[in-house]
C-alpha atoms as a PDB file:
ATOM      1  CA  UNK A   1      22.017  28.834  40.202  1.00  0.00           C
ATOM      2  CA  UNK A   2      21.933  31.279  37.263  1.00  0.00           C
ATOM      3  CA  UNK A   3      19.044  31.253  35.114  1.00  0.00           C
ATOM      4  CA  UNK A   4      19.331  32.717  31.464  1.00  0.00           C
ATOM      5  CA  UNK A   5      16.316  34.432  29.769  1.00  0.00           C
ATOM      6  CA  UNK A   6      16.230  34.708  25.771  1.00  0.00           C
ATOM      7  CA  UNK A   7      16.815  37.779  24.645  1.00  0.00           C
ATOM      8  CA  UNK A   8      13.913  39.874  23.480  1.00  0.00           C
ATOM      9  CA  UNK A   9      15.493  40.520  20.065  1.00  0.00           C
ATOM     10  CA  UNK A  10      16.039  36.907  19.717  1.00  0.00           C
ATOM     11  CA  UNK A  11      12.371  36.269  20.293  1.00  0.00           C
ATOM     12  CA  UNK A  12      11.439  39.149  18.049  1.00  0.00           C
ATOM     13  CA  UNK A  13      13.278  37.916  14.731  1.00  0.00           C
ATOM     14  CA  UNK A  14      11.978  33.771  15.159  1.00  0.00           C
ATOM     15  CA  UNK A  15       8.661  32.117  14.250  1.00  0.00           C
ATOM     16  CA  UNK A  16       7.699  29.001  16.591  1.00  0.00           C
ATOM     17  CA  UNK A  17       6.477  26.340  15.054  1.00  0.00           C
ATOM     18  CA  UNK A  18       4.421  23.057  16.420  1.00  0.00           C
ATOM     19  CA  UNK A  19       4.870  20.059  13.881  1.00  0.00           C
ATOM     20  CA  UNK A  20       1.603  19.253  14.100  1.00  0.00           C
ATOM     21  CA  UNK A  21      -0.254  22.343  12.952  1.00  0.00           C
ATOM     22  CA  UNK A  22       1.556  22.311   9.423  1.00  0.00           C
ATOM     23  CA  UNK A  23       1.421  20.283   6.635  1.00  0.00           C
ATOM     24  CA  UNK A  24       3.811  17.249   6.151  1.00  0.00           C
ATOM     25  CA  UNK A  25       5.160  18.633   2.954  1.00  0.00           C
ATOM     26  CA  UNK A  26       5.750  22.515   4.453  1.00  0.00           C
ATOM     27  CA  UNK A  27       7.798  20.299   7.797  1.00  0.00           C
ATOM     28  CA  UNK A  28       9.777  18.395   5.332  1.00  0.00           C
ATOM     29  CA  UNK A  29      10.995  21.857   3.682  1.00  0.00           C
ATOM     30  CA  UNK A  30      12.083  23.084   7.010  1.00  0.00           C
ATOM     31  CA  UNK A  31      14.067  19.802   7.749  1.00  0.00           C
ATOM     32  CA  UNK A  32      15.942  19.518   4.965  1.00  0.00           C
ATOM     33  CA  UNK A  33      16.566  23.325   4.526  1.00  0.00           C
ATOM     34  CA  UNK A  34      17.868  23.899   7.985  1.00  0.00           C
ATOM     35  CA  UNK A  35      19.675  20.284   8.646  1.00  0.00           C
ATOM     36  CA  UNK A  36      22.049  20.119   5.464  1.00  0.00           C
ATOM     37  CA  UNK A  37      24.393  19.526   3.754  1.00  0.00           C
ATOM     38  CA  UNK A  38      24.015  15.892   3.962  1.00  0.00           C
ATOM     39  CA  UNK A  39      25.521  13.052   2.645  1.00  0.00           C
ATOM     40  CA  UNK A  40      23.851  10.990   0.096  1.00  0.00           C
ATOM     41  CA  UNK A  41      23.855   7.232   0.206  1.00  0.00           C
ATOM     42  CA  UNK A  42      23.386   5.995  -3.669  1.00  0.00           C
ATOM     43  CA  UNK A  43      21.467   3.115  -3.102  1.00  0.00           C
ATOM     44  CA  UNK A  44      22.021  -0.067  -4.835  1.00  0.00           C
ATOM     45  CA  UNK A  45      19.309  -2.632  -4.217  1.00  0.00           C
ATOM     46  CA  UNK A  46      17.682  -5.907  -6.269  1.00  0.00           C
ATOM     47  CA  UNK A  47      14.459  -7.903  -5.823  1.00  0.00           C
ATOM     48  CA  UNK A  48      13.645 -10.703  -5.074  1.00  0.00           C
ATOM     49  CA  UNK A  49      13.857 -11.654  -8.650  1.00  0.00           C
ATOM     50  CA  UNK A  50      17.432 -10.009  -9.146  1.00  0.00           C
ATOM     51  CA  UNK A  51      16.186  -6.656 -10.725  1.00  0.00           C
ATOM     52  CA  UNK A  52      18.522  -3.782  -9.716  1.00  0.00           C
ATOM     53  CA  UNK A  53      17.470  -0.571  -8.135  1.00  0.00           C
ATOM     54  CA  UNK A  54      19.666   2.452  -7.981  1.00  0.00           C
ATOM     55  CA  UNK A  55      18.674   5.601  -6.141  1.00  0.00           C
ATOM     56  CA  UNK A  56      19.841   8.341  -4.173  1.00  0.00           C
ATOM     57  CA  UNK A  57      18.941   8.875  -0.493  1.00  0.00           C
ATOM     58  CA  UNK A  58      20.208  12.024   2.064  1.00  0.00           C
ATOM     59  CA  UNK A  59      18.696  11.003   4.846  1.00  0.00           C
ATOM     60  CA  UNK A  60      22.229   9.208   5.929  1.00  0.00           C
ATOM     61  CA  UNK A  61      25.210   8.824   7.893  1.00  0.00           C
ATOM     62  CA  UNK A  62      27.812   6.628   9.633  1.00  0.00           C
ATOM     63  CA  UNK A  63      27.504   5.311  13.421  1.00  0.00           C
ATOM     64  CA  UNK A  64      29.602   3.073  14.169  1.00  0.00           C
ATOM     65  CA  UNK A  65      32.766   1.370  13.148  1.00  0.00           C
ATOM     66  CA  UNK A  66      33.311  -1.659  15.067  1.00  0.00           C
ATOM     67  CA  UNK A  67      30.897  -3.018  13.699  1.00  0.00           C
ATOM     68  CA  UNK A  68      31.608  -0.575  10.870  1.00  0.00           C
ATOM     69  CA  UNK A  69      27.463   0.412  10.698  1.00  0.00           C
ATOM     70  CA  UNK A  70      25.443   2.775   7.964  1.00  0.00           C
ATOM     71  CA  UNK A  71      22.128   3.950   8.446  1.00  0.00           C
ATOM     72  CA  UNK A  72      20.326   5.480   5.412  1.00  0.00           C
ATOM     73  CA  UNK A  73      16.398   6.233   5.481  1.00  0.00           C
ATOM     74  CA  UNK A  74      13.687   5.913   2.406  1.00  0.00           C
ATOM     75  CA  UNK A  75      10.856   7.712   3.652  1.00  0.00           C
ATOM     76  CA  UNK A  76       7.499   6.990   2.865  1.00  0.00           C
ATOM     77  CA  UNK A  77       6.293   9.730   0.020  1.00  0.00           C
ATOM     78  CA  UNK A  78       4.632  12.674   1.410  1.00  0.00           C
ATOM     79  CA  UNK A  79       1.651  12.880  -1.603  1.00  0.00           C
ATOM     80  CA  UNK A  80       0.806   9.959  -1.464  1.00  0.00           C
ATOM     81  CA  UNK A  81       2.085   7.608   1.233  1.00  0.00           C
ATOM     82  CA  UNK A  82       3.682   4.899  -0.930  1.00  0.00           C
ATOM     83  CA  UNK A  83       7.080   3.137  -0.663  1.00  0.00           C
ATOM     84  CA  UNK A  84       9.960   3.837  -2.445  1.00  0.00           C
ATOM     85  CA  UNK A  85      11.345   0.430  -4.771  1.00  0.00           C
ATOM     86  CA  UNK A  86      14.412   0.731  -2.405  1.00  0.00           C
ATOM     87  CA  UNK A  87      12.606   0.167   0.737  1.00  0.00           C
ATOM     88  CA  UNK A  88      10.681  -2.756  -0.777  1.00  0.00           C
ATOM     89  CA  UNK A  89      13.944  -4.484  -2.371  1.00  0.00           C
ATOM     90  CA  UNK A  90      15.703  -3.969   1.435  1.00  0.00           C
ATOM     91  CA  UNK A  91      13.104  -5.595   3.390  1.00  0.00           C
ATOM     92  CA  UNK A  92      12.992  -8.491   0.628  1.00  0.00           C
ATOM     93  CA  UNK A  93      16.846  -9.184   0.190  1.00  0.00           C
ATOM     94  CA  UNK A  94      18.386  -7.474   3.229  1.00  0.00           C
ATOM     95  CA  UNK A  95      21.568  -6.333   1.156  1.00  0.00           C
ATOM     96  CA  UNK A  96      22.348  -3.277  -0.372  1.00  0.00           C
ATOM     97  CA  UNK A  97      25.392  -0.938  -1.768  1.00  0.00           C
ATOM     98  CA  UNK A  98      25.853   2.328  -0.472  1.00  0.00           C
ATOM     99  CA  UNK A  99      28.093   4.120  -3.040  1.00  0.00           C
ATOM    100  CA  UNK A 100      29.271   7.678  -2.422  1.00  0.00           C
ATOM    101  CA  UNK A 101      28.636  10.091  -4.495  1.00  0.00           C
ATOM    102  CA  UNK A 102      31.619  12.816  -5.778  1.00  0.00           C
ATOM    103  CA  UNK A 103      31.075  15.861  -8.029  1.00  0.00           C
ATOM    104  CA  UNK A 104      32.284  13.730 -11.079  1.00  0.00           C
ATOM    105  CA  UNK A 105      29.005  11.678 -11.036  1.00  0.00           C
ATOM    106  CA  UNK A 106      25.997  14.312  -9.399  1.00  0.00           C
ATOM    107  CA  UNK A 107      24.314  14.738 -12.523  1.00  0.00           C
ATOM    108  CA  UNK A 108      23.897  11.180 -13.313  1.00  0.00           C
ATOM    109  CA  UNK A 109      22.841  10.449 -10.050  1.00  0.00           C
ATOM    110  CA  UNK A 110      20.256  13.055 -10.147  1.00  0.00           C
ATOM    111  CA  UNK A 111      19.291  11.722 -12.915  1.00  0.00           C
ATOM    112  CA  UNK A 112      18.516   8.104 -10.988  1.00  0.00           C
ATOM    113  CA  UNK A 113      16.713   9.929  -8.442  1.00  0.00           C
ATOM    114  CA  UNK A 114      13.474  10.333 -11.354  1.00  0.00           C
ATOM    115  CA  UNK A 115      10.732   7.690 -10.433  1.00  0.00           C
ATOM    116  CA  UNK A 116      10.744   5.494 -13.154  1.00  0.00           C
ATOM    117  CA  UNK A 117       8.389   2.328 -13.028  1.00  0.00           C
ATOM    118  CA  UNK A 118       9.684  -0.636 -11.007  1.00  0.00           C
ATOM    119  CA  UNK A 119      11.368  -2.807 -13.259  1.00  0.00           C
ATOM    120  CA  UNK A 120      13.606  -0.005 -15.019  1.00  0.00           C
ATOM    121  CA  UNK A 121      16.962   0.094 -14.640  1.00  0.00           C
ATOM    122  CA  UNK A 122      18.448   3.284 -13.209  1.00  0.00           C
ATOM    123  CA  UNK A 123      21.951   2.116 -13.924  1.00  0.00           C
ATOM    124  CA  UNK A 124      21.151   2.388 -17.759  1.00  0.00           C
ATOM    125  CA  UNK A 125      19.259   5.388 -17.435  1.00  0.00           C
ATOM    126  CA  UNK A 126      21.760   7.341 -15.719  1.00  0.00           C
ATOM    127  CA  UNK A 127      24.466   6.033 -17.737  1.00  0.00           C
ATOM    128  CA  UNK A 128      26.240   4.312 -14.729  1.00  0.00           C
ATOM    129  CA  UNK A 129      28.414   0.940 -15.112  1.00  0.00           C
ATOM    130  CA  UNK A 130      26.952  -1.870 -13.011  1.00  0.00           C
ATOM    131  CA  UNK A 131      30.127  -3.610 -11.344  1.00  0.00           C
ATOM    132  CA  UNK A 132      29.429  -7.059  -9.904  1.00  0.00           C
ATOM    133  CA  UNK A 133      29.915  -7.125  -5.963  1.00  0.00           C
ATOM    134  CA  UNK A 134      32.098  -9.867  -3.810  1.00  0.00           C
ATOM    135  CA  UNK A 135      30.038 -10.672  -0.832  1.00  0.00           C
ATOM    136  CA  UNK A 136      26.262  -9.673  -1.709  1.00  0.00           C
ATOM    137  CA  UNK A 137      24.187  -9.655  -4.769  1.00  0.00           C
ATOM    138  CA  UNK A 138      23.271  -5.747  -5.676  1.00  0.00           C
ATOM    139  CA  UNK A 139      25.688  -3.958  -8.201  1.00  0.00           C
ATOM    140  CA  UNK A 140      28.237  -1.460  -7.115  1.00  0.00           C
ATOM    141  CA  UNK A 141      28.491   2.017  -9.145  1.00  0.00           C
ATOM    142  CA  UNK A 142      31.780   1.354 -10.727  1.00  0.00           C
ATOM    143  CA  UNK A 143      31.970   5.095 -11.200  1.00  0.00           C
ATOM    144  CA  UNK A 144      31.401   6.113  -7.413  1.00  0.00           C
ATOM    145  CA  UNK A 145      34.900   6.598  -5.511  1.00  0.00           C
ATOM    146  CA  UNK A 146      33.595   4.234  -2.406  1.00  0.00           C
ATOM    147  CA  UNK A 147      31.876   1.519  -2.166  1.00  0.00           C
ATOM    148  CA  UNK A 148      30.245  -0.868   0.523  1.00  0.00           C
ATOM    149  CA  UNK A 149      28.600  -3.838   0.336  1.00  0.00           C
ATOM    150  CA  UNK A 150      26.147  -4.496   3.389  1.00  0.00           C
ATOM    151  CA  UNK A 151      24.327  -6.817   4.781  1.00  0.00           C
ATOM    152  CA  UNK A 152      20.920  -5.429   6.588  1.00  0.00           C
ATOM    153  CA  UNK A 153      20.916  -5.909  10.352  1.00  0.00           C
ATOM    154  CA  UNK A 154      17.408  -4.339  11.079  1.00  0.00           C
ATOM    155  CA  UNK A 155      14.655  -1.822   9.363  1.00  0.00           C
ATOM    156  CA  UNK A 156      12.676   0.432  11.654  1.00  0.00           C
ATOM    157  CA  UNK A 157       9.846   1.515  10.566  1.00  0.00           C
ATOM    158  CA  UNK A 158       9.381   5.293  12.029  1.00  0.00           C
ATOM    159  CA  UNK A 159       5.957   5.789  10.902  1.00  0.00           C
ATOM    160  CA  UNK A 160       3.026   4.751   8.578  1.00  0.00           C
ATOM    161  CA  UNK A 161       1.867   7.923   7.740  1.00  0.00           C
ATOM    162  CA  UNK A 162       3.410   9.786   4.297  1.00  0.00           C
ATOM    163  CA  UNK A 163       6.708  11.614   5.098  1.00  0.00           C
ATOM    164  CA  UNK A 164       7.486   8.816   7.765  1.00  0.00           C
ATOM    165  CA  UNK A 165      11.082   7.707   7.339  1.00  0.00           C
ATOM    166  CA  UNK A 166      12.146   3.853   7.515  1.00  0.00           C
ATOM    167  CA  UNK A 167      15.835   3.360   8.873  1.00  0.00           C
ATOM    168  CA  UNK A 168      17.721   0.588   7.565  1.00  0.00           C
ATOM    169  CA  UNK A 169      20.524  -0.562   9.623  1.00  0.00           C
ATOM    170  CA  UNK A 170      23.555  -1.690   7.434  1.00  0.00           C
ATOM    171  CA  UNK A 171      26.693  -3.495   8.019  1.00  0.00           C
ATOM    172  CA  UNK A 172      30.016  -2.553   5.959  1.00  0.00           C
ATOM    173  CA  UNK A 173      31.185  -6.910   4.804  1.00  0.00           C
ATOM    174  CA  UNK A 174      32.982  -5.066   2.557  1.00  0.00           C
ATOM    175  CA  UNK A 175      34.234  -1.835   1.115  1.00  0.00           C
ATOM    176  CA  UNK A 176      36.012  -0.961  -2.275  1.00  0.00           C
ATOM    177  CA  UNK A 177      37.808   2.861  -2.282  1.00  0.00           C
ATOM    178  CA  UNK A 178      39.578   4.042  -5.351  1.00  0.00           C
ATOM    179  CA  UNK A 179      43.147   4.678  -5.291  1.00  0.00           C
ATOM    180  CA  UNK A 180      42.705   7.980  -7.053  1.00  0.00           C
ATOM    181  CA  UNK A 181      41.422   9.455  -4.231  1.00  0.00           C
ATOM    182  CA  UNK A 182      43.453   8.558  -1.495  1.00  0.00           C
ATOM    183  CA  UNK A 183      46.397  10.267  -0.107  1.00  0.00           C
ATOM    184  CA  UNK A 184      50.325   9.753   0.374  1.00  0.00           C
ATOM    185  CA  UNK A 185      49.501   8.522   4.153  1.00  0.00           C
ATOM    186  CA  UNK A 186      46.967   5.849   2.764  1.00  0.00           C
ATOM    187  CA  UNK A 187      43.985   7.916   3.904  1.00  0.00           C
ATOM    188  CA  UNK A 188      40.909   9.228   2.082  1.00  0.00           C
ATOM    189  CA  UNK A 189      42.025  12.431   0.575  1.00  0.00           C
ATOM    190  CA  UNK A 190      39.247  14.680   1.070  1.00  0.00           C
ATOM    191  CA  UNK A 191      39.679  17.268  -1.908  1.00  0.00           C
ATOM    192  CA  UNK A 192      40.297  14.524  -4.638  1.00  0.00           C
ATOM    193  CA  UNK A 193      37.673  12.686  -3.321  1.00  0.00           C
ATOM    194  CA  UNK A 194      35.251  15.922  -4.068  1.00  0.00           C
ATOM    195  CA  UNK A 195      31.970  14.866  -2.438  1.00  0.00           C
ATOM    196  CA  UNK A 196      29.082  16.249  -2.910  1.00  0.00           C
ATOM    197  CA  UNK A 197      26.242  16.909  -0.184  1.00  0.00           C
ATOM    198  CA  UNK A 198      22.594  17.410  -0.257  1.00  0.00           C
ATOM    199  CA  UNK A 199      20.403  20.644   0.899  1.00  0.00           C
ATOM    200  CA  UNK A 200      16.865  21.982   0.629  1.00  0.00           C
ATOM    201  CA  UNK A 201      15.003  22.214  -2.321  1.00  0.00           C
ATOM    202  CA  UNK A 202      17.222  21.541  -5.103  1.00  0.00           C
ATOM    203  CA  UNK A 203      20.172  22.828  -3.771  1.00  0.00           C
ATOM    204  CA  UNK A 204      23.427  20.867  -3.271  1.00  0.00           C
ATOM    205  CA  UNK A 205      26.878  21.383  -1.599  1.00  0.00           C
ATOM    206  CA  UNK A 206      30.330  20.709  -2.890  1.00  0.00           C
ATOM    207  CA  UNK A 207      32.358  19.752  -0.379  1.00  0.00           C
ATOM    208  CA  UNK A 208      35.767  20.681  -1.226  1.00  0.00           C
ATOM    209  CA  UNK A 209      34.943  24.083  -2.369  1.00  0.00           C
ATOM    210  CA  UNK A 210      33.687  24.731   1.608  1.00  0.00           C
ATOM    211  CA  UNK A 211      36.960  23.290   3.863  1.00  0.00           C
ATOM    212  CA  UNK A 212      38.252  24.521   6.571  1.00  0.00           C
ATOM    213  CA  UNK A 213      39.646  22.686   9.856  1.00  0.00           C
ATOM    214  CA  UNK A 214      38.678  23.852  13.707  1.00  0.00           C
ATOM    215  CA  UNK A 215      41.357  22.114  16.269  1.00  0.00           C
ATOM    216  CA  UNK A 216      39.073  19.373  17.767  1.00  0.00           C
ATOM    217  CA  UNK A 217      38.413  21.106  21.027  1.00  0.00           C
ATOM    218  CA  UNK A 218      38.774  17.061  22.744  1.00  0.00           C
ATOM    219  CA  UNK A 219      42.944  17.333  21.728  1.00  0.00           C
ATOM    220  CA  UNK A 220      42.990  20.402  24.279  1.00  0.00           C
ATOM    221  CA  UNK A 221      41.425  21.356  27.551  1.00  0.00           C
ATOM    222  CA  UNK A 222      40.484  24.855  26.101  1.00  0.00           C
ATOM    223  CA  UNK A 223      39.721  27.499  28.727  1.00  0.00           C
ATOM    224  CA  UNK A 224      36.235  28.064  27.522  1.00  0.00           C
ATOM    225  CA  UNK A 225      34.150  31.291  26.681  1.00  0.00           C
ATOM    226  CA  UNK A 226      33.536  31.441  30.636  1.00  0.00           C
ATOM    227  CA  UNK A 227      36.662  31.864  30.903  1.00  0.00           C
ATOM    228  CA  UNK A 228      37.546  34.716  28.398  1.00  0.00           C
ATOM    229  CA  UNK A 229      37.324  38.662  30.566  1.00  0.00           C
ATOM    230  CA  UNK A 230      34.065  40.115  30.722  1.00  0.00           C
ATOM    231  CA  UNK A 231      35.224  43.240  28.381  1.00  0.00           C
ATOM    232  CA  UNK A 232      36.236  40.751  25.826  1.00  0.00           C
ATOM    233  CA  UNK A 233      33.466  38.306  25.904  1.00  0.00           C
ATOM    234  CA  UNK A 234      30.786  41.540  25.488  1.00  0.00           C
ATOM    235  CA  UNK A 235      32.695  42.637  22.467  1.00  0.00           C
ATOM    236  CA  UNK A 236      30.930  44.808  20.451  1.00  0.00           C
ATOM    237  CA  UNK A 237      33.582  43.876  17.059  1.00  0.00           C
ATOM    238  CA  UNK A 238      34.027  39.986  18.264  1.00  0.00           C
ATOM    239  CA  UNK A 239      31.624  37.060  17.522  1.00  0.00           C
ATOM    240  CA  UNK A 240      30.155  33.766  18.692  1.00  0.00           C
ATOM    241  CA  UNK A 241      32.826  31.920  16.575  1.00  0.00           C
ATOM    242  CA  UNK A 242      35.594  34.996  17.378  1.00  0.00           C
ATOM    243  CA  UNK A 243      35.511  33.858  21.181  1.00  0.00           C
ATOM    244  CA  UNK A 244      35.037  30.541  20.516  1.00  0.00           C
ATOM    245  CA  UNK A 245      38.419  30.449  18.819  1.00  0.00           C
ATOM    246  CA  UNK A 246      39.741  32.485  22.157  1.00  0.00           C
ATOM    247  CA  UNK A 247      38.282  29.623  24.535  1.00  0.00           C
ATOM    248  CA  UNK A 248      39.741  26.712  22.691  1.00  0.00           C
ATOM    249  CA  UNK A 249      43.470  27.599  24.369  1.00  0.00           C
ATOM    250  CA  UNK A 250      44.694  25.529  26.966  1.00  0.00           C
ATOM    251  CA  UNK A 251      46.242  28.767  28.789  1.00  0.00           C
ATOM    252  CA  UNK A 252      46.172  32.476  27.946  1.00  0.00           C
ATOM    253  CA  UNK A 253      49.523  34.677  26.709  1.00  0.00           C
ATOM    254  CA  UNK A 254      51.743  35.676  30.128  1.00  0.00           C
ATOM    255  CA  UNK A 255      52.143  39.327  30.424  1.00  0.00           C
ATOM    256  CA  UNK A 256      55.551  38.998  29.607  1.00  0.00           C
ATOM    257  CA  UNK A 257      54.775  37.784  26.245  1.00  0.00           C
ATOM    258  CA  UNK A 258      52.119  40.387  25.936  1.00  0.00           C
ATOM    259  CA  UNK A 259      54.432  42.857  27.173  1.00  0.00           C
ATOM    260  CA  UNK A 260      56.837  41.384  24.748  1.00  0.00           C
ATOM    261  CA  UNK A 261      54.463  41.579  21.655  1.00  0.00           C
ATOM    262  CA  UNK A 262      53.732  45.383  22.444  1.00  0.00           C
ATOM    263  CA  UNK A 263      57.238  46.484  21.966  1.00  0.00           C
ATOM    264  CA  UNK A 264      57.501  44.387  18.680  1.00  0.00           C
ATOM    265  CA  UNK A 265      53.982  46.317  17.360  1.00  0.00           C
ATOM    266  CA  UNK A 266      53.879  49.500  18.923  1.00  0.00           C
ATOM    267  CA  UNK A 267      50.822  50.261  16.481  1.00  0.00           C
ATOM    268  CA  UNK A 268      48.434  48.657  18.697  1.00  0.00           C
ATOM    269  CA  UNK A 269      49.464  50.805  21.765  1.00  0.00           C
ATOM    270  CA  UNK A 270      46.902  53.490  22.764  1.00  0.00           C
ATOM    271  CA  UNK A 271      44.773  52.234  20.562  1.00  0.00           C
ATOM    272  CA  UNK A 272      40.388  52.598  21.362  1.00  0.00           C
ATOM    273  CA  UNK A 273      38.792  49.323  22.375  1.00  0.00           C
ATOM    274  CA  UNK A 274      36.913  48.540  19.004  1.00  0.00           C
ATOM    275  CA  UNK A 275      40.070  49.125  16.912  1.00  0.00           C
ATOM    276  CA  UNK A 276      41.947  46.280  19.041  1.00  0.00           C
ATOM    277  CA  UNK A 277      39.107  44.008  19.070  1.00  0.00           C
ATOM    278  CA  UNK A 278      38.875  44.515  15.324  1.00  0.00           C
ATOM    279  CA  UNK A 279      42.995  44.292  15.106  1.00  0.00           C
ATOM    280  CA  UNK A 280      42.387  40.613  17.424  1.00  0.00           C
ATOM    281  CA  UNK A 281      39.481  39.540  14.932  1.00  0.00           C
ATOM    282  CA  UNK A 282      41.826  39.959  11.885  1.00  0.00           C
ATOM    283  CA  UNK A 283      44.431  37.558  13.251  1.00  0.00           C
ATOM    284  CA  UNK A 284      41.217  35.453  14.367  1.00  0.00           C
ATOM    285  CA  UNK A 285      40.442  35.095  10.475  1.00  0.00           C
ATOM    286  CA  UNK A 286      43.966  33.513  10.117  1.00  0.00           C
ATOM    287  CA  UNK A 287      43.842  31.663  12.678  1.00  0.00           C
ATOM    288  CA  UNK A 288      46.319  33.149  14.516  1.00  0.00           C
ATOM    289  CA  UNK A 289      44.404  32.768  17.988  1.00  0.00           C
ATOM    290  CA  UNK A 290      47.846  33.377  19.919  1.00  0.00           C
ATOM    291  CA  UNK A 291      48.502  37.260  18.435  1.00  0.00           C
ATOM    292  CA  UNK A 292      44.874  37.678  18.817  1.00  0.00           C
ATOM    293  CA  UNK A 293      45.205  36.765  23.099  1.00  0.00           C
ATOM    294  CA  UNK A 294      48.011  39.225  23.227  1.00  0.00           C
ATOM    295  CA  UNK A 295      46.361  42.276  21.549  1.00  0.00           C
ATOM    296  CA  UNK A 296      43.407  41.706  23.330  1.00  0.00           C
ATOM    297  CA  UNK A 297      45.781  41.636  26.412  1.00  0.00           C
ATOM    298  CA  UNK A 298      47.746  44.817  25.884  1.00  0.00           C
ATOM    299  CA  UNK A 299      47.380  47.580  28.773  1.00  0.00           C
END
């Protein structure tokens, strides 16, 4: 059984922190700085009276899709341990629009986001076009590229204290995605879609400024970093994401078609070990993981 002990510098350059001997507030910074970008699911609620409610929330994402599922969470406020209009217009109607939000619109919904009394509406303050939905009663964001209407299956209740989140469980009855942003194929088209993500503080993320595809490592059996020679995997040019690029192969170069590489680049013959690594890393950065294998490979 091998047993691995943290490094010392590792210990050395962290801070350990219990939950419980900070404040709420100082927690919530960490969470959202460290666990972001998210996605933001632009809330569109009514009351019980038909009022509508329009507000952002990035405590979100998608878990399932048969049933096609969406769980966002309005947490309780941290000064002052209220409930957010959203929350209260959820548990009353159980239906609710989640519209995605794109670069186009991320003022406006910031804008929505400001805690105006209950009773105003946010789609007139942010300037937004309330669009009538098929199946449920709360508007959809004409202006937001996707939209689904859901019905409420369940809200858990994390917590009573302020900062405590409140999930509510949503099922897609319908969804509404403009043709502008799809592709040729039919599928969402991911850089004219342009979404937008939140982070800490008041940072956010644009999302198609920041792509870039990984093979999913479940299309191959990859050999795995365990796998990759000792004077490779101890690298002093190579990183973390450097050998993970090496381990996602299903087989390494032959030697013949190392041997065969070598006499087509005679330039990395003879060469020190930290000039080939840093020759392998540069192919690495175009993910050109096969040239990589063979100069690490060359005798």
């Amino acid at each position: 059984m091998n047993v691995y002990l943290p490094r010392k510098k590792f210990l050395d350059s962290m801070i350990s922190i219990d939950p419980k001997d900070i404040p709420t507030a100082k927690l919530h910074g960490y969470l959202l700085g460290a666990i972001a970008p998210r996605p933001i699911a632009f809330a569109s609620t009514v009351d019980a009276e038909g009022n509508p409610n329009l507000s952002p929330f990035s405590f979100f994402n998608v878990f399932s899709a048969n049933p096609p599922i969406l769980i966002f969470s309005p947490a309780r406020r941290v000064k002052n341990n209220t409930t957010k209009h959203t929350l209260e217009n959820a548990i009353a109607t159980k239906e609710v629009v989640i519209n995605v939000v794109n670069y186009n619109m991320v003022q406006q919904m910031s804008l929505s986001s400001t805690e105006y009394p209950k009773g105003v509406n946010e789609f007139e303050k942010a300037g937004f076009t309330m669009l009538a939905s098929d199946k449920i009663a709360p508007f959809r964001v004409a202006e937001s590229p996707v939209q689904f209407e859901c019905k409420i299956n369940e809200i858990v209740a994390l917590g009573n204290e302020g900062g405590a989140g409140n999930l509510i469980i949503c099922e897609v009855v319908k969804l509404h995605v403009s043709k502008a942003v799809l592709a040729e194929n039919g599928s969402i088209d991911q850089h004219k879609i342009d979404l937008v993500a939140r982070a800490g503080g008041s940072y956010y993320s644009r999302a198609k400024a920041g792509f870039f595809e990984i093979p999913k490592p479940i299309s191959t059996l990859g050999i795995g970093v365990d796998a990759i020679p000792e004077n490779i995997k101890n690298s002093p040019v190579l990183t973390g994401n450097n050998l993970g690029m090496l381990g996602n192969v299903e087989e390494v170069p032959s030697q013949k078609a190392v041997d065969n590489f070598a006499e087509k680049h005679p330039e990395f013959l003879g060469i020190d070990r930290v000039k080939k690594h840093t020759f392998a890393q540069e192919f690495l950065n175009t993910n050109d993981t096969e040239s990589a294998w063979k100069v690490l490979l060359i005798k």
